[in-house]
N, C-alpha and C. Protein backbone atom coordinates (compact mmCIF):
# COMPACT_ATOMS: atom_id res chain seq x y z
N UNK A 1 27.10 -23.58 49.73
CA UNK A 1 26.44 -24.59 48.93
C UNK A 1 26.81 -24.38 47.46
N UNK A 2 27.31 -24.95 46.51
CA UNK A 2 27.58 -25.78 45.21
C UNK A 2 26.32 -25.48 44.31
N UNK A 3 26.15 -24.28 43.47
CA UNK A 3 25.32 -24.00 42.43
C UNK A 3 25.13 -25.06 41.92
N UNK A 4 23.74 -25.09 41.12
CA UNK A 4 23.29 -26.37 40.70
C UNK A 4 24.05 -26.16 39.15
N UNK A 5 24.65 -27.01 39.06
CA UNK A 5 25.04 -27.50 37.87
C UNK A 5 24.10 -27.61 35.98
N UNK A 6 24.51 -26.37 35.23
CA UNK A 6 23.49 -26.06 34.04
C UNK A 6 23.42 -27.32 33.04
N UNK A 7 22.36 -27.48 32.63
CA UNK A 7 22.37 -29.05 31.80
C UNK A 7 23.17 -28.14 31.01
N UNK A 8 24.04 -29.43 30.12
CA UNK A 8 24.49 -29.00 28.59
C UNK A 8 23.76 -28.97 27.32
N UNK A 9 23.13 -28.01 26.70
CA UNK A 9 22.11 -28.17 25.91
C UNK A 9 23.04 -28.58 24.20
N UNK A 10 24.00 -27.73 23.92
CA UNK A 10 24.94 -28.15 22.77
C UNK A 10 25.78 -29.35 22.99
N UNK A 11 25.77 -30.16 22.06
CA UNK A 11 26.69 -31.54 21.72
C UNK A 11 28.28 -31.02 22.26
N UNK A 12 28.19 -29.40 20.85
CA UNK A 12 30.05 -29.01 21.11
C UNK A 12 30.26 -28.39 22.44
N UNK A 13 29.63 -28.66 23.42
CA UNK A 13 29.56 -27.79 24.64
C UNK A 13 30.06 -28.74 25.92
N UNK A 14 29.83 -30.05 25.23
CA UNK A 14 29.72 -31.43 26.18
C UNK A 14 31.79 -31.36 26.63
N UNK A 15 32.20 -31.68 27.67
CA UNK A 15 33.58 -31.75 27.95
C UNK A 15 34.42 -32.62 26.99
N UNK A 16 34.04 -34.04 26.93
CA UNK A 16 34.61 -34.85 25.99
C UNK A 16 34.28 -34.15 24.78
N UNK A 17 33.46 -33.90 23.70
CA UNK A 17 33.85 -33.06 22.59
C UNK A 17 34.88 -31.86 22.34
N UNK A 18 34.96 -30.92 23.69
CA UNK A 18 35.60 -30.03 23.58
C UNK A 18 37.10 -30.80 24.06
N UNK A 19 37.54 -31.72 24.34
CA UNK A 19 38.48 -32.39 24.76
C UNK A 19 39.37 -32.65 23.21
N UNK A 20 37.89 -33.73 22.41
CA UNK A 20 38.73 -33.85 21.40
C UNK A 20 38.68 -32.96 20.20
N UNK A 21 38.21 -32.12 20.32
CA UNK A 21 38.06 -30.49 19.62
C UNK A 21 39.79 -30.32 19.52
N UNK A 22 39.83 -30.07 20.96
CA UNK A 22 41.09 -29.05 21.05
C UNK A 22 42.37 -30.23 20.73
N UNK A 23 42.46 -31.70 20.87
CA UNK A 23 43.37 -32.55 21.07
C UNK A 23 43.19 -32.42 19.19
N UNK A 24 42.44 -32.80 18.00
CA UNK A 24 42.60 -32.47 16.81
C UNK A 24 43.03 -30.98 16.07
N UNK A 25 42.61 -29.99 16.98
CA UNK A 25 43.37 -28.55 16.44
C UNK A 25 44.78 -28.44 16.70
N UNK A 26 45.27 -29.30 17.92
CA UNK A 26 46.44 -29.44 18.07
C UNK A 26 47.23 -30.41 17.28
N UNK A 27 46.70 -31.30 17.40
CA UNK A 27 47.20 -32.55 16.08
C UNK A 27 47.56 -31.34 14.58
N UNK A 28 46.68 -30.90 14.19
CA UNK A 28 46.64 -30.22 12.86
C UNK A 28 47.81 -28.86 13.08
N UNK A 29 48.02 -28.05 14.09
CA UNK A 29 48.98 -27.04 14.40
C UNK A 29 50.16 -27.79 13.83
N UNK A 30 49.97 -29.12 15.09
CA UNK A 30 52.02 -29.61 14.84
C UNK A 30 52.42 -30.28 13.45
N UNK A 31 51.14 -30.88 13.39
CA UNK A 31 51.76 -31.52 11.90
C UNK A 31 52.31 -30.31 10.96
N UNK A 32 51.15 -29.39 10.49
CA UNK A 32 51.64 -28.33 9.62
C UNK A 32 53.04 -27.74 10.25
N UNK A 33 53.58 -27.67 11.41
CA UNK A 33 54.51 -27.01 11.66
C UNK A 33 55.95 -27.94 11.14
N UNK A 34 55.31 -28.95 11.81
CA UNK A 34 56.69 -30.14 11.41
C UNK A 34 56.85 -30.61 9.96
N UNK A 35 55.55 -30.24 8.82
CA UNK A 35 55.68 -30.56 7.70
C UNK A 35 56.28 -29.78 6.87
N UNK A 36 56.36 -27.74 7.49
CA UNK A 36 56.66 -26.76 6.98
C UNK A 36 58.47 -26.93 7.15
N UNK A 37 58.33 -27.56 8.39
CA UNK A 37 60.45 -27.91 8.53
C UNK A 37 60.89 -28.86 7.71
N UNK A 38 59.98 -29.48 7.28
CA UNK A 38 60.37 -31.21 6.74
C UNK A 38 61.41 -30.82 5.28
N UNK A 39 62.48 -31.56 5.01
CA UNK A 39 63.40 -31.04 3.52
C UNK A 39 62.71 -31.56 2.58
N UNK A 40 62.88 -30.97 1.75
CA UNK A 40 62.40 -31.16 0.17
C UNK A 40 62.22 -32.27 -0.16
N UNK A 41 60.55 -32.50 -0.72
CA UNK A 41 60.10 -34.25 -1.41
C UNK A 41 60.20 -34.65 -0.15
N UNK A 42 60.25 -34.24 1.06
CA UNK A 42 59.88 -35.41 2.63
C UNK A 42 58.21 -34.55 2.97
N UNK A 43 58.11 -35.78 2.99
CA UNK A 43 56.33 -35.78 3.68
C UNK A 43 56.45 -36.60 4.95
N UNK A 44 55.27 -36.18 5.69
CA UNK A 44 54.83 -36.48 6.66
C UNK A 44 54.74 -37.11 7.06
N UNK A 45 54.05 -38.03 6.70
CA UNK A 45 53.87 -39.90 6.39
C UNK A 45 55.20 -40.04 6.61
N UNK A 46 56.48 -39.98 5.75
CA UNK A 46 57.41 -40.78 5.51
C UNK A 46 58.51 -40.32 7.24
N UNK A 47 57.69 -38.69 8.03
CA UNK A 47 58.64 -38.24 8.89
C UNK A 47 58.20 -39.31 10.06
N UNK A 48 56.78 -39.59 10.12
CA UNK A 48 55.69 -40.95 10.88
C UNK A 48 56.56 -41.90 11.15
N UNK A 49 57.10 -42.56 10.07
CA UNK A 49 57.56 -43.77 9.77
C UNK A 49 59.19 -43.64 10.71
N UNK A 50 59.64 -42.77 10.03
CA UNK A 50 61.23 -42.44 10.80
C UNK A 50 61.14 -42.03 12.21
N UNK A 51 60.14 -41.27 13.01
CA UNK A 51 59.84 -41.61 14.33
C UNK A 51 59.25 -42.70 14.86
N UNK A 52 58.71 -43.51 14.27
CA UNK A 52 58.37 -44.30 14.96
C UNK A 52 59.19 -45.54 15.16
N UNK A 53 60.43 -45.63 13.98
CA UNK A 53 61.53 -46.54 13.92
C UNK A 53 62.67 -46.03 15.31
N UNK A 54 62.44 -45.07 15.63
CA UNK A 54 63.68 -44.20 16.45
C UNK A 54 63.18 -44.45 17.88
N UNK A 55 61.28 -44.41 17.76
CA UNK A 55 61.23 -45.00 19.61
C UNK A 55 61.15 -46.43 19.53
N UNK A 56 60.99 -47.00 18.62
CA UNK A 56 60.52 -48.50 18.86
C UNK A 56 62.00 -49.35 17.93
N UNK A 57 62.74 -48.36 17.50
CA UNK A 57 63.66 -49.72 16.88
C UNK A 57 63.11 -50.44 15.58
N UNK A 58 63.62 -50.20 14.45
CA UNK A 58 63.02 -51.44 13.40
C UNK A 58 62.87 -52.61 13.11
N UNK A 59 62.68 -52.91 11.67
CA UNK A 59 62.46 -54.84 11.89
C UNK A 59 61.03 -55.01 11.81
N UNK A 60 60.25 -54.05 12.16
CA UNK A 60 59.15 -54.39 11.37
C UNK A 60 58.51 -54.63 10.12
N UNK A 61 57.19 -55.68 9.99
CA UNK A 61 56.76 -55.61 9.07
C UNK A 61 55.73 -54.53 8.73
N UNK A 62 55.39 -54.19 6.95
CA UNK A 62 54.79 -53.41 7.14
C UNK A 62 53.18 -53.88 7.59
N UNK A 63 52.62 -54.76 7.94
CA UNK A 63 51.25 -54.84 8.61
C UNK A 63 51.35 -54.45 10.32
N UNK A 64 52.64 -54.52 10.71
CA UNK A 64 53.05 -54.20 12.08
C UNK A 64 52.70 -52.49 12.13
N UNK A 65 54.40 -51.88 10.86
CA UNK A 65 53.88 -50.54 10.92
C UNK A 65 52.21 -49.82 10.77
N UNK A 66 51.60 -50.72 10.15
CA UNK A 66 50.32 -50.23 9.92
C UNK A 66 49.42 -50.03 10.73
N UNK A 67 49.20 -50.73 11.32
CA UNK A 67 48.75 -51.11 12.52
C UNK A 67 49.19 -49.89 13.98
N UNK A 68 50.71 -49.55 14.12
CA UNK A 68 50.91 -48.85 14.87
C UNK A 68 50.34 -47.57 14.61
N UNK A 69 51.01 -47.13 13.11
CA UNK A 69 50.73 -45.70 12.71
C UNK A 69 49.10 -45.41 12.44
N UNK A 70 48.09 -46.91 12.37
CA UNK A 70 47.08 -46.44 11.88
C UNK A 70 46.56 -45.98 10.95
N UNK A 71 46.92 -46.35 9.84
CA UNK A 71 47.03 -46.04 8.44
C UNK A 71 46.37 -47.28 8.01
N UNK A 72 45.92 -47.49 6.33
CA UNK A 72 45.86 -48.78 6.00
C UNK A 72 46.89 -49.59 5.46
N UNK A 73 47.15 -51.02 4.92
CA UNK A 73 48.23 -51.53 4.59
C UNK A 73 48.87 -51.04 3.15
N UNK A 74 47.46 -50.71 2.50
CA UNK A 74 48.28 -49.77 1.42
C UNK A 74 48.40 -48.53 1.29
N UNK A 75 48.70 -47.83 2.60
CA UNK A 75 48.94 -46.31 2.73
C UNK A 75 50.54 -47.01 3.04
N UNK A 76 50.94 -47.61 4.14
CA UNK A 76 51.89 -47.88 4.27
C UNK A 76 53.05 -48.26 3.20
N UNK A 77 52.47 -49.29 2.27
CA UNK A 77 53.72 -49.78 1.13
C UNK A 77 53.78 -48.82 0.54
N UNK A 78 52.79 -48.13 -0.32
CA UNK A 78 53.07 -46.48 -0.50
C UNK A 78 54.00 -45.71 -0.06
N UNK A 79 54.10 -45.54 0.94
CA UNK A 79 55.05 -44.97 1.72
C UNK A 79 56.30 -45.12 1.92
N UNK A 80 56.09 -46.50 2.37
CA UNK A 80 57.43 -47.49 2.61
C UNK A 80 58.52 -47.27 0.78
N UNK A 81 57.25 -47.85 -0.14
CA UNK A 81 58.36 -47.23 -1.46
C UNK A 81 59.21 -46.21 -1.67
N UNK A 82 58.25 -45.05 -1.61
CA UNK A 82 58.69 -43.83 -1.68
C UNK A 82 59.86 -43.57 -1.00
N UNK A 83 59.78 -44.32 0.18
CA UNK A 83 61.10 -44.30 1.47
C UNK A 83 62.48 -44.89 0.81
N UNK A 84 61.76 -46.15 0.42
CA UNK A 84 63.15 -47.27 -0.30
C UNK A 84 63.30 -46.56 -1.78
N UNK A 85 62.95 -45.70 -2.00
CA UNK A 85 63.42 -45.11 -3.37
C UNK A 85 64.30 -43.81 -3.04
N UNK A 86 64.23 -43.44 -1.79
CA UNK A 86 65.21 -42.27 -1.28
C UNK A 86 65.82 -42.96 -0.65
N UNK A 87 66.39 -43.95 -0.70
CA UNK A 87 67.44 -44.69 0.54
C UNK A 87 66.91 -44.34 1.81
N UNK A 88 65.82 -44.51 2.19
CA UNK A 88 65.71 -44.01 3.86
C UNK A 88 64.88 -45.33 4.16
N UNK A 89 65.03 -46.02 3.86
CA UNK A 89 64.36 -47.63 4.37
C UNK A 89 64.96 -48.90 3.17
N UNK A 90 65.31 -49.91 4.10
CA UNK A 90 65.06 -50.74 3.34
C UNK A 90 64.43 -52.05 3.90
N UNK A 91 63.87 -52.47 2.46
CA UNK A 91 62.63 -53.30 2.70
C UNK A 91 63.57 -55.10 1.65
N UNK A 92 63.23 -56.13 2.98
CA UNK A 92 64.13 -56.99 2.73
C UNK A 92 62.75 -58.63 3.20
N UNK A 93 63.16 -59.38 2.43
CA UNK A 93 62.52 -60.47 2.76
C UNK A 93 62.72 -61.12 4.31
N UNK A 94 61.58 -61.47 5.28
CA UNK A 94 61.55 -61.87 6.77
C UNK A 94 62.61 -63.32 6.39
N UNK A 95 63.60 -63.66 7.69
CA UNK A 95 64.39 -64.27 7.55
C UNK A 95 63.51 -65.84 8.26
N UNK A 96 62.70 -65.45 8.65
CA UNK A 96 61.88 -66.62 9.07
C UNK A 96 60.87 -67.13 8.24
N UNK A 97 60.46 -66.27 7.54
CA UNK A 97 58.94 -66.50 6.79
C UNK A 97 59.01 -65.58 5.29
N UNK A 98 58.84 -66.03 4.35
CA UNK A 98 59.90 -65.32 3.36
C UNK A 98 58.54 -64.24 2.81
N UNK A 99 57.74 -64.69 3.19
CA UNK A 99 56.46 -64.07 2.96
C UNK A 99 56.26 -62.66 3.22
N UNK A 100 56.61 -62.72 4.74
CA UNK A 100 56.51 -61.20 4.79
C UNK A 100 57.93 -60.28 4.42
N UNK A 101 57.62 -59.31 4.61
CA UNK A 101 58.81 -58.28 4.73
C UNK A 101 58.96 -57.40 5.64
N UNK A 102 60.14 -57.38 5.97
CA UNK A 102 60.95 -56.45 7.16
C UNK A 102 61.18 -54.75 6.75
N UNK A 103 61.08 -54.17 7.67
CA UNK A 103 61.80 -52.73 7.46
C UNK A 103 63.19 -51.97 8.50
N UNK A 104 64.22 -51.65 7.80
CA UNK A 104 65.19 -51.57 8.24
C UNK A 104 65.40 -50.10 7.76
N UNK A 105 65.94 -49.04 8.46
CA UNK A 105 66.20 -47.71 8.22
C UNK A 105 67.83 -48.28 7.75
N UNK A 106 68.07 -46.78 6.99
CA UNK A 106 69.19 -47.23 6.43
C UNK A 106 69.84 -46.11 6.74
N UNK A 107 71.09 -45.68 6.68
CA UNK A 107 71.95 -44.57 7.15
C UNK A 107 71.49 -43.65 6.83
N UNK A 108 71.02 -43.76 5.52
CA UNK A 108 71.14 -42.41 4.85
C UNK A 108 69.54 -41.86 5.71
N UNK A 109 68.59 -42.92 6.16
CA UNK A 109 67.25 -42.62 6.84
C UNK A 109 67.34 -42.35 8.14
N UNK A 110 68.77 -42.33 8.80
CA UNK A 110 68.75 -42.13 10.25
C UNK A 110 69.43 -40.57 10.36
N UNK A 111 70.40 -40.91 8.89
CA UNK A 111 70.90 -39.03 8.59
C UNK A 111 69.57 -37.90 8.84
N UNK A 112 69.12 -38.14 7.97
CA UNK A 112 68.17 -37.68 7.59
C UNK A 112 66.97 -37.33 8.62
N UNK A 113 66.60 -38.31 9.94
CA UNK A 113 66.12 -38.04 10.50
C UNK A 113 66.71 -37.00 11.37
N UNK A 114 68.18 -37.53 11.99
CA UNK A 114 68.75 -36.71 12.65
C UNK A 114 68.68 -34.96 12.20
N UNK A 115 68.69 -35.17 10.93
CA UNK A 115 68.30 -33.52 10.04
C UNK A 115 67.12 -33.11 10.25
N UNK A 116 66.02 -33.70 10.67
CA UNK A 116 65.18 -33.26 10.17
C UNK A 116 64.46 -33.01 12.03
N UNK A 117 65.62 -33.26 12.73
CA UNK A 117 64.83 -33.31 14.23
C UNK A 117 65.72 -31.92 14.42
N UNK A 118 66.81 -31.29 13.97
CA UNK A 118 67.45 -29.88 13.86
C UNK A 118 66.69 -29.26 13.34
N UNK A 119 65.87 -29.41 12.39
CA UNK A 119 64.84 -28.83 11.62
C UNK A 119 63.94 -27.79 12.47
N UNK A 120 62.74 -29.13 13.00
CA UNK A 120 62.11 -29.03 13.83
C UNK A 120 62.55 -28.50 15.35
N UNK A 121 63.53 -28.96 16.19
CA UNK A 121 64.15 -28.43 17.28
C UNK A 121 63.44 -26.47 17.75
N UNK A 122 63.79 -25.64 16.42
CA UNK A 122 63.52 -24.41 17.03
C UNK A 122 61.79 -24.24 17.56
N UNK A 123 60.97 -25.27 16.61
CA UNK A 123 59.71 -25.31 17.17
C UNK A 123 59.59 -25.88 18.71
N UNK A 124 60.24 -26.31 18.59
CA UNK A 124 59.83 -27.33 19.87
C UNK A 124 60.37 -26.68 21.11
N UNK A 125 61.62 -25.98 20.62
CA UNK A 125 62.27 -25.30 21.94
C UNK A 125 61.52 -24.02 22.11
N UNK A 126 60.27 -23.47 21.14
CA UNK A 126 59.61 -22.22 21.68
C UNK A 126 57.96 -22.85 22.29
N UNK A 127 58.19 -24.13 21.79
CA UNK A 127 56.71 -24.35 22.54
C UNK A 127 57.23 -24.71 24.25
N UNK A 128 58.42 -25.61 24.33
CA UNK A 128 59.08 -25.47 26.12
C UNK A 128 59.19 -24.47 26.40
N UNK A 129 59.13 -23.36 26.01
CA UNK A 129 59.35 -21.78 26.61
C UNK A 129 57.96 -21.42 26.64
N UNK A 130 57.18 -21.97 26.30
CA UNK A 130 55.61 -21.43 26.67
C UNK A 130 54.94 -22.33 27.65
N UNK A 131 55.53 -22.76 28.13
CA UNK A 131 54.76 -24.04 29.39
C UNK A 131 56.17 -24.78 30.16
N UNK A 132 55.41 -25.04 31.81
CA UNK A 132 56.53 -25.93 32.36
C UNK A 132 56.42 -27.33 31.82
N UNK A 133 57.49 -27.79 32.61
CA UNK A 133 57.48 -29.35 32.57
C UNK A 133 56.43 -29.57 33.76
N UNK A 134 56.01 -29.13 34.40
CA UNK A 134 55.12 -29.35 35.76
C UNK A 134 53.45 -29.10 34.19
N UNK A 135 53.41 -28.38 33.84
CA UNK A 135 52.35 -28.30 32.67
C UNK A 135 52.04 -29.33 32.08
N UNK A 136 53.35 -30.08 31.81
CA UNK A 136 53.33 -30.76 30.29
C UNK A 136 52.78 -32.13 31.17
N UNK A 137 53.57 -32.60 32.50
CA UNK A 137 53.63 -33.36 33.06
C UNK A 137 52.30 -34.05 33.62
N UNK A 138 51.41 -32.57 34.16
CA UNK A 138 49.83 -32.65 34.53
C UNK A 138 49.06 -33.26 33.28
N UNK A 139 49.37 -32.72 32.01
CA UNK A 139 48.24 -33.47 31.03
C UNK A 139 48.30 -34.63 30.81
N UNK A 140 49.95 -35.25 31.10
CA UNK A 140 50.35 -36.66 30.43
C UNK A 140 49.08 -37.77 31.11
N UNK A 141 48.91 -37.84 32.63
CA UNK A 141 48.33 -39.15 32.51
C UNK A 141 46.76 -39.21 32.25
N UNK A 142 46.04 -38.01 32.03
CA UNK A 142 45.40 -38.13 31.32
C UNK A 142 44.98 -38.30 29.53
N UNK A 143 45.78 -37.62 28.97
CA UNK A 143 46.36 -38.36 27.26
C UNK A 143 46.74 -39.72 27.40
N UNK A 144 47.90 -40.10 28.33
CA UNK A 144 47.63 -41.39 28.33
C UNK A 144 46.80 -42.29 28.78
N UNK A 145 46.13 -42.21 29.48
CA UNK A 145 44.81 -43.21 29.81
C UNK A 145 43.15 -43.07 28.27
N UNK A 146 43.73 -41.92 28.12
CA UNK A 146 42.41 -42.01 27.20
C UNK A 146 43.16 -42.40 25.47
N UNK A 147 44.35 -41.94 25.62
CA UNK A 147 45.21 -43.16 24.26
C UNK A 147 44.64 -44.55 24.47
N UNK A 148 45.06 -45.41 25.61
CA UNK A 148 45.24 -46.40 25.93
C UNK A 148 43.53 -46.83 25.29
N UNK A 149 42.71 -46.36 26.52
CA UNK A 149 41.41 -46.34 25.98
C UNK A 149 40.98 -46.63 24.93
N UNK A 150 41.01 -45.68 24.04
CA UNK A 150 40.47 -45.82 22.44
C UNK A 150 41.45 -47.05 22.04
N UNK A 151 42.68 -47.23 22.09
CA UNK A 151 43.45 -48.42 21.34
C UNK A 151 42.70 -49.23 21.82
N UNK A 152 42.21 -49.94 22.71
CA UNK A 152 41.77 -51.20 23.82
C UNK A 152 40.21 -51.09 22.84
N UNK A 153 39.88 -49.87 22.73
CA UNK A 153 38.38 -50.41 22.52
C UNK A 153 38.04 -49.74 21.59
N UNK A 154 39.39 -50.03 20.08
CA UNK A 154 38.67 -49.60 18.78
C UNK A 154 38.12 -50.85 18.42
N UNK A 155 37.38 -50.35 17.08
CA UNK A 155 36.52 -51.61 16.41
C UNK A 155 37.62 -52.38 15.94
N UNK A 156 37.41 -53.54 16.08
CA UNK A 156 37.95 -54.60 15.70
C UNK A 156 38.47 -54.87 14.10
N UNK A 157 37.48 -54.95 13.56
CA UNK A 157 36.98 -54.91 12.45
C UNK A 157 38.23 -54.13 11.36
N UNK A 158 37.68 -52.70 11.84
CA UNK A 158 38.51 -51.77 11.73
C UNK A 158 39.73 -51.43 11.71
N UNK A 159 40.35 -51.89 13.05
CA UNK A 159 41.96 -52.06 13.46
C UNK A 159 42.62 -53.05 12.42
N UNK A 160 41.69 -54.19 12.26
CA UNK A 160 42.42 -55.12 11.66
C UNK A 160 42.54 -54.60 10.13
N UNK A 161 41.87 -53.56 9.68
CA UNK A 161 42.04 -53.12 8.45
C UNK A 161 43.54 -52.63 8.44
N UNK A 162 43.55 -52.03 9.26
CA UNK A 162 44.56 -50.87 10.08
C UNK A 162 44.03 -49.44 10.06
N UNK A 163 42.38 -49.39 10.42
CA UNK A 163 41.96 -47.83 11.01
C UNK A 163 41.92 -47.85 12.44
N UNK A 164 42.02 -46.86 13.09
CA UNK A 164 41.93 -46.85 14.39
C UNK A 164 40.95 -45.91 14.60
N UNK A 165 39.58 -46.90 14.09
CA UNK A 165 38.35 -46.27 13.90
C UNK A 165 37.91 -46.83 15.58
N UNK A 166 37.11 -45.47 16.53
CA UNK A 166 36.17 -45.87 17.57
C UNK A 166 34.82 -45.94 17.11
């Protein structure tokens, strides 16, 4: 017979807290690790922006990027400047709608990424040496269902700011 199960008397004790406990200590590990590889005058934000052009392809606008990365619209142009002032983006009037604007990586931003994923590489090849792919593989569809989750059912309100406030 199946011991009776102890109420949870602490909040930080509850599974979902300790879920996203450990999913933000991890967030905070990799960033600092990938920010400590990042080259000189490159921030974080701007490494955001260059991965997210590399899985999804550019051509976005920046209320698009905003929206993905979750940032607000003026964290983004911020950013986006700083980018188009190092040649690693450029930012060009929409060929349909002159209103908005497009973002296009530029050589010198795909160099650069490519540098900066050699950078990073030795991290990444000692965290695959500390876990299988059978490891990595078991957590995925749970991260992804509870990603999915929170995107589907942030505040509205919010998103449309561009927080990806629950």
């Amino acid at each position: 017979m199946n011991a009776p199960h102890k109420p949870i008397t602490r909040v930080q004790d509850r599974p979902d807290i300790q879920v996203f406990t450990e999913i933000g200590i991890i967030e905070h590990l990799m960033r600092s690790a990938v920010a400590k590889s990042l080259p000189s005058g490159m921030t974080y934000s701007q490494w955001e922006v260059l991965v997210h052009f590399s899985r999804t392809g550019d051509g976005e606008t920046p209320a698009q990027l905003a929206r993905a990365l979750q940032v607000t619209k003026g964290a983004i142009t911020n950013t986006l400047q700083r980018m188009q002032a190092l040649d690693l983006v450029e930012i060009s009037a929409d060929a349909q709608d002159g209103r908005k604007k497009r973002i296009k990586v530029t050589r010198r931003g795909a160099t650069c990424y490519a540098e900066m994923l050699r950078m990073v590489r030795p991290h990444l090849d000692q965290l695959r040496g500390g876990f299988t792919d059978a490891e990595f593989e078991t957590a995925l569809p749970f991260l992804r269902a509870l990603r999915i989750w929170l995107d589907e059912n942030r505040n509205p309100a919010a998103a449309a700011e561009g927080f990806g406030t629950v």
